[in-house]
Protein backbone atom coordinates (compact mmCIF):
# COMPACT_ATOMS: atom_id res chain seq x y z
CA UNK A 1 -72.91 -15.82 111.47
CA UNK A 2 -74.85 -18.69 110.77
CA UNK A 3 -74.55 -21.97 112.17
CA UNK A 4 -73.44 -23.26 108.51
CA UNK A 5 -70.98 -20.43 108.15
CA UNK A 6 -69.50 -21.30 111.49
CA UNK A 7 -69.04 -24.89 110.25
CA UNK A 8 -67.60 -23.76 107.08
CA UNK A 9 -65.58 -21.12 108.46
CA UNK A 10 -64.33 -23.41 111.48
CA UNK A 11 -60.66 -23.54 110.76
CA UNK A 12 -60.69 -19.55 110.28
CA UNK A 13 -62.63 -19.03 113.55
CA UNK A 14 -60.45 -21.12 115.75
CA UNK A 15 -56.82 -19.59 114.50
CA UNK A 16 -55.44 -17.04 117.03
CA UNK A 17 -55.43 -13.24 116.39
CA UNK A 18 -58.55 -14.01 113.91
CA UNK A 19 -61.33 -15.85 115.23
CA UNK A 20 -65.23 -14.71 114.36
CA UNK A 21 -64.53 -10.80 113.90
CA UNK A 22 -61.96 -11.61 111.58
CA UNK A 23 -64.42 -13.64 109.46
CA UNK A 24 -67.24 -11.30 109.71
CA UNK A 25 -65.10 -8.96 107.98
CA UNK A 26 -64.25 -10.91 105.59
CA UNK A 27 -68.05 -11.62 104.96
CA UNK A 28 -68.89 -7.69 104.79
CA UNK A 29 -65.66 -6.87 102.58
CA UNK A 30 -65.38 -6.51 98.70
CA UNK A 31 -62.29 -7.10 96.57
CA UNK A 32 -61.57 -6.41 93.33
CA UNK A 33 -59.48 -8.93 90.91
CA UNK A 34 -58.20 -7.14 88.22
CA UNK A 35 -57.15 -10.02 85.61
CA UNK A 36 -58.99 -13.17 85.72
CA UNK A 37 -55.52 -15.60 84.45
CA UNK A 38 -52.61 -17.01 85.79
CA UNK A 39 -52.52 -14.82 89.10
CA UNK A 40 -56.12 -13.86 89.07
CA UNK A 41 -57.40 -17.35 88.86
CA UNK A 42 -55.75 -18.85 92.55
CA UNK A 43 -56.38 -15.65 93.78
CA UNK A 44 -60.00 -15.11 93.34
CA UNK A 45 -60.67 -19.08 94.38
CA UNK A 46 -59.10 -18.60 97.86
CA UNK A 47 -60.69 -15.15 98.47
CA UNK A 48 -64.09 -17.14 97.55
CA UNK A 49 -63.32 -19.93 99.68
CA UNK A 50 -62.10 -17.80 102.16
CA UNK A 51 -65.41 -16.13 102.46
CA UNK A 52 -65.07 -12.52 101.10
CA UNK A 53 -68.59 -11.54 100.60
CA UNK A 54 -68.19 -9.28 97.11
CA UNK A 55 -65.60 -10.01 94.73
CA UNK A 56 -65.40 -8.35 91.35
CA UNK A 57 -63.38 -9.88 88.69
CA UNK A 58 -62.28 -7.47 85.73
CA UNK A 59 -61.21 -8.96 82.26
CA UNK A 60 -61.88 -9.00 78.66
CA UNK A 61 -60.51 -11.95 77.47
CA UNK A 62 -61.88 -15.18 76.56
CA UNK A 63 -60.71 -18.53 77.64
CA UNK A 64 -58.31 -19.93 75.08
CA UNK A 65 -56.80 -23.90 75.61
CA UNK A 66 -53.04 -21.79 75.98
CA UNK A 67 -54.44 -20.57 79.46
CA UNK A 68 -55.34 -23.86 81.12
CA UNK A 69 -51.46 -24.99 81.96
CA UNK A 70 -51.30 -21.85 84.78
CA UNK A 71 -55.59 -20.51 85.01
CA UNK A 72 -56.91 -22.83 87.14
CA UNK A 73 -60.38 -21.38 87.55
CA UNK A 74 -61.20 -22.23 84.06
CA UNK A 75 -61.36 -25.59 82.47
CA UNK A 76 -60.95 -27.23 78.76
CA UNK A 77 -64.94 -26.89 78.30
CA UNK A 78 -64.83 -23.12 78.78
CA UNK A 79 -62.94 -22.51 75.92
CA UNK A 80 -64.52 -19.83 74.17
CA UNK A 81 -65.99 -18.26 77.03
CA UNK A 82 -65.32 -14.85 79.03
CA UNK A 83 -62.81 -15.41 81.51
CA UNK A 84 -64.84 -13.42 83.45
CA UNK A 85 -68.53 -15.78 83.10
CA UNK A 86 -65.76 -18.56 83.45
CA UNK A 87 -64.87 -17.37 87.05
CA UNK A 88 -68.22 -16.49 87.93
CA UNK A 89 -69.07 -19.83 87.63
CA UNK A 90 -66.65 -21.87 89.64
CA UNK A 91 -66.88 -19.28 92.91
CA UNK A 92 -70.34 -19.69 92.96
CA UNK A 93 -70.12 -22.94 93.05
CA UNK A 94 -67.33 -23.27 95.74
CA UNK A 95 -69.45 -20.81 97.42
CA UNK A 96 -72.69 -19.62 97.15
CA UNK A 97 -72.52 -17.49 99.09
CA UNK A 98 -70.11 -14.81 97.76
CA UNK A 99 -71.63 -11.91 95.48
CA UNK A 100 -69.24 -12.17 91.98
CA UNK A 101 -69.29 -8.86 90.06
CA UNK A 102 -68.53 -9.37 87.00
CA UNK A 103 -66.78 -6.87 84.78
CA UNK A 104 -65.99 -7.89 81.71
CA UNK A 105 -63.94 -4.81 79.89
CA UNK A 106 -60.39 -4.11 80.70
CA UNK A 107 -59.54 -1.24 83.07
CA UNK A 108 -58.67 1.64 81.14
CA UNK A 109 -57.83 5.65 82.27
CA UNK A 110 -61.28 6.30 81.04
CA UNK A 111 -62.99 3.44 83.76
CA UNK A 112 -60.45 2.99 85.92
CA UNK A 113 -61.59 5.25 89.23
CA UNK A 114 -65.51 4.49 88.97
CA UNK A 115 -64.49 0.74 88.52
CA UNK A 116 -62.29 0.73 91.54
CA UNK A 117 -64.19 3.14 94.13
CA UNK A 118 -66.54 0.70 95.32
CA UNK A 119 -63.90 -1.74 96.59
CA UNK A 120 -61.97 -2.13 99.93
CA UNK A 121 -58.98 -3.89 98.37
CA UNK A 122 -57.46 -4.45 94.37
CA UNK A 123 -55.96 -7.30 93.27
CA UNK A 124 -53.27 -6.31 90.41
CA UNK A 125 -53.36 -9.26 88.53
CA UNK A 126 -52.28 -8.34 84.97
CA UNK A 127 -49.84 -9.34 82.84
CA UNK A 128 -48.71 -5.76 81.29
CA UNK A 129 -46.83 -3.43 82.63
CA UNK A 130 -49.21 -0.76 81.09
CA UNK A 131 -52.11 -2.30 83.08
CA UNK A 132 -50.13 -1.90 86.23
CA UNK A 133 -48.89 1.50 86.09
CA UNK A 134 -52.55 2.26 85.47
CA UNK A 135 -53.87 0.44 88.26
CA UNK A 136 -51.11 1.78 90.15
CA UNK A 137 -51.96 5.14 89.22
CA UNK A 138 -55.52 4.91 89.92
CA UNK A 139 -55.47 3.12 93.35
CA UNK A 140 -52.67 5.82 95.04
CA UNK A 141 -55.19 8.83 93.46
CA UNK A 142 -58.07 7.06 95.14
CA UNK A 143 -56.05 6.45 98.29
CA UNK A 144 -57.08 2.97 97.69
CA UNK A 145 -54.78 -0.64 99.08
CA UNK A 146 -53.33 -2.90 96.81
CA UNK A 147 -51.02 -6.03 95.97
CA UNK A 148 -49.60 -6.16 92.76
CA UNK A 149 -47.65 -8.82 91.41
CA UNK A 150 -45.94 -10.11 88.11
CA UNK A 151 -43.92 -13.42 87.19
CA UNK A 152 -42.01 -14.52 84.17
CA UNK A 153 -40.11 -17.89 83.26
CA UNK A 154 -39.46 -19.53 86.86
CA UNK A 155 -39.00 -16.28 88.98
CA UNK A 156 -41.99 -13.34 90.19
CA UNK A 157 -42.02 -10.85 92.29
CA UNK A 158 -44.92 -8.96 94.93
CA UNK A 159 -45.75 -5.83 96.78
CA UNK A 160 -48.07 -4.40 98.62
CA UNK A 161 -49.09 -0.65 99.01
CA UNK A 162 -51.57 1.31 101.37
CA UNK A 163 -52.05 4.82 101.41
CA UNK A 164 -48.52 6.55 102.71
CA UNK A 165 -45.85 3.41 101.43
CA UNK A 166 -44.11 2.97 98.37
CA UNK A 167 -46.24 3.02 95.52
CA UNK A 168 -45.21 1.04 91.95
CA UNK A 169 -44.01 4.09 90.43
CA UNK A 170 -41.45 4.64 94.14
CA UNK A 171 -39.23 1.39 92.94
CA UNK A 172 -40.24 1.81 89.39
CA UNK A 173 -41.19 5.53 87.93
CA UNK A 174 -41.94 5.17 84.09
CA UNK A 175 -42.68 2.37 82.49
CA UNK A 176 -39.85 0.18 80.03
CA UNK A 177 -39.68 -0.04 76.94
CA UNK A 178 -41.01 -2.66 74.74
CA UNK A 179 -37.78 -3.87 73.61
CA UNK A 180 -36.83 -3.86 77.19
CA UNK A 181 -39.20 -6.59 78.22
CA UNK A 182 -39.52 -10.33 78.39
CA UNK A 183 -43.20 -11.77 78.17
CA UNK A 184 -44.86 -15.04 79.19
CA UNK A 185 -45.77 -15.34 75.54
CA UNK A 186 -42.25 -15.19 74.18
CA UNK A 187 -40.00 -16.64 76.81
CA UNK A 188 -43.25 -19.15 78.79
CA UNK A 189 -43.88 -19.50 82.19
CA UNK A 190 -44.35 -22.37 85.31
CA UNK A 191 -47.37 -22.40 85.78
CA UNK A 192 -47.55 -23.72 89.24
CA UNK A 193 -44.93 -20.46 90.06
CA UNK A 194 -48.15 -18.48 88.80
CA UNK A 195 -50.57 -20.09 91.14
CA UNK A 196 -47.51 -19.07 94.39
CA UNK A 197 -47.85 -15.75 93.70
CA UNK A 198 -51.76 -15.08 93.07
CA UNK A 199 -52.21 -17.51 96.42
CA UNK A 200 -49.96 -14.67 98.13
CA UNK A 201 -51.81 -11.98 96.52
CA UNK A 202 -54.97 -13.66 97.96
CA UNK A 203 -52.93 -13.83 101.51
CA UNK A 204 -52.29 -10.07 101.40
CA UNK A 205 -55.60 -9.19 101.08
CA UNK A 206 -56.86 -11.34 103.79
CA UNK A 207 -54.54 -9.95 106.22
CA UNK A 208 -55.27 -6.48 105.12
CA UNK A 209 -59.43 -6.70 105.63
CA UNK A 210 -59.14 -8.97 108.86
CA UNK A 211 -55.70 -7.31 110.55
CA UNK A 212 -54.06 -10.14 111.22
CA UNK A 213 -50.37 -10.06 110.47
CA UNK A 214 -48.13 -7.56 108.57
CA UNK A 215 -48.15 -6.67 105.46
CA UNK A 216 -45.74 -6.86 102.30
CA UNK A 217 -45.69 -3.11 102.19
CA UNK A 218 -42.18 -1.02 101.92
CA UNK A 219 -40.90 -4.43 100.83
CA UNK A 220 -41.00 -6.27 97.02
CA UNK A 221 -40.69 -9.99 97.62
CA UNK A 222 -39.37 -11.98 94.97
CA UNK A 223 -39.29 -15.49 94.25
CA UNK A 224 -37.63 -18.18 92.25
CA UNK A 225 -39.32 -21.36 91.64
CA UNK A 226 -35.84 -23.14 90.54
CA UNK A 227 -34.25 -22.61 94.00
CA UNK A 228 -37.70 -22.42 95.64
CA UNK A 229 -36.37 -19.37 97.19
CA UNK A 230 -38.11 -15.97 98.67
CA UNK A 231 -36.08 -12.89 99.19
CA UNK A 232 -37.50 -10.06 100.91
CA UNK A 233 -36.27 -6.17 99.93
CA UNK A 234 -37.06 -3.61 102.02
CA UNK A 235 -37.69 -0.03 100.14
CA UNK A 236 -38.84 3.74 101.10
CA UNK A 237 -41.08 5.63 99.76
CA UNK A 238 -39.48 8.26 97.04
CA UNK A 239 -39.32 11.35 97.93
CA UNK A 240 -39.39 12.71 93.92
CA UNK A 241 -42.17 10.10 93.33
CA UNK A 242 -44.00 12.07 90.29
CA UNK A 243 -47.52 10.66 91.74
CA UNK A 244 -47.25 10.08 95.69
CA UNK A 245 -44.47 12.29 96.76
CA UNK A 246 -44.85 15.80 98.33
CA UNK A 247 -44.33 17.69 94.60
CA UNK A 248 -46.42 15.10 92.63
CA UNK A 249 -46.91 15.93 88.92
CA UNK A 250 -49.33 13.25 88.29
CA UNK A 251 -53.24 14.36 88.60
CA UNK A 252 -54.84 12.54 86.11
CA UNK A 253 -54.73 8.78 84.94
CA UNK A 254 -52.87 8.18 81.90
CA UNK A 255 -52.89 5.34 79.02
CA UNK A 256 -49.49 3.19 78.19
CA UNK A 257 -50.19 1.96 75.03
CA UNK A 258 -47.64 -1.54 75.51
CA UNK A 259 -49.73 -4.32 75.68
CA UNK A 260 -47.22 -6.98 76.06
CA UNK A 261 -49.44 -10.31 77.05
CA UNK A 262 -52.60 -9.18 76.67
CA UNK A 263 -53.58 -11.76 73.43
CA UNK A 264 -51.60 -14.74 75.00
């Protein structure tokens, strides 16, 4: 490292268990962000600051003035912009000297496995349950880590999966319905609750490319803003999951149509 990026780096560098190897990985790693809002917007600032040397950022949406109470990475003058350009912007200048990819189409069962192959670690940080079965879907075929998480009103939850724990579909195996589900656009959403769970998304995939610690895998952890309360559930893997158990059915990437917040 340089002697700048030992001075910015400093508090990193002098915490046990992570020290200079720890931030040289962090340097050489690459991350992808998979939604640029609510969770995406925390997440990608403190992997930038952080000093994760690639990050991609995948989204289609503009900014719209509905996004500013929870995306913090964009502000009122970028209405109108790509979420993605948006993000681009602000890491760059937080820190120079992180390499933003930016990918501005959503991830779809068509893209999804070139998009993702390049990276060491995905960021699930959509708002539709289609979008995360996909992602899901895509990272467990490509043997590829993840942290996915999702929030509504006060009260979100988080996991994380590497190759061999409990994948999405082990807790959860088809997607609900549409009349089953409650979105941020119909019921709202705090959006400093947002910001706790994309900062933990950001923590997961620190620990993952530096070592340190343990991750949220085989667990969900859920949280309620109104009780400022975490609860931690331990699960298994599923033995008759249809895409990582022993007699998986699923191959191939498919498309879930239910697009819940994706205008909002």
């Amino acid at each position: 490292m340089t002697p700048e990026q030992k001075r910015r780096y400093n508090r990193h560098i002098i915490l046990d268990g992570f020290g200079t190897l720890g931030q040289e990985k962090l340097l050489s790693a690459k991350v992808l962000i998979i939604g640029a809002g609510g969770l995406g917007a925390p997440c990608a600032l403190y992997l930038a600051a952080a000093g994760v040397g690639t990050i991609g950022i995948a989204d289609a949406d503009f900014v719209s003035l509905s996004n500013l109470q929870r995306q913090v990475i964009h502000f009122s003058t970028d209405a109108g912009q790509l979420k993605v350009t948006s993000a681009q912007e602000k890491i760059e200048r937080l820190n120079p000297e992180v390499h933003v990819e930016p990918i501005s189409h959503y991830i779809t069962a068509e893209n999804a496995l070139k998009t993702l192959e390049p990276y060491d670690f995905i960021i699930d940080a959509t708002d539709s349950f289609a979008s995360k079965y996909l992602i899901n879907d895509a990272c467990v075929l490509l043997s590829k880590p993840f942290c996915t998480a999702g929030i509504v009103r006060y009260s979100g939850q988080l996991m994380t999966h590497v190759p061999g724990s409990a994948c999405y579909r082990c807790l959860f195996p088809e997607p609900p319905q549409e009349n089953q589900v409650e979105t941020c656009s119909m019921v709202g959403v705090l959006g400093s609750a947002v910001g706790t769970m994309g900062t933990l998304q950001a923590t997961e995939a620190i620990k993952y490319i530096t070592g340190v610690g343990q991750l949220l895998t085989n667990a969900v952890l859920t949280f309620d803003a109104l009780t400022l309360s975490f609860q931690r559930f331990d699960v298994e893997t599923n033995i008759d999951c249809a895409l990582c158990g022993p007699h998986a059915t699923i191959h191939e990437l498919n498309e879930y149509s239910f697009q819940p917040c994706r205008k909002s």
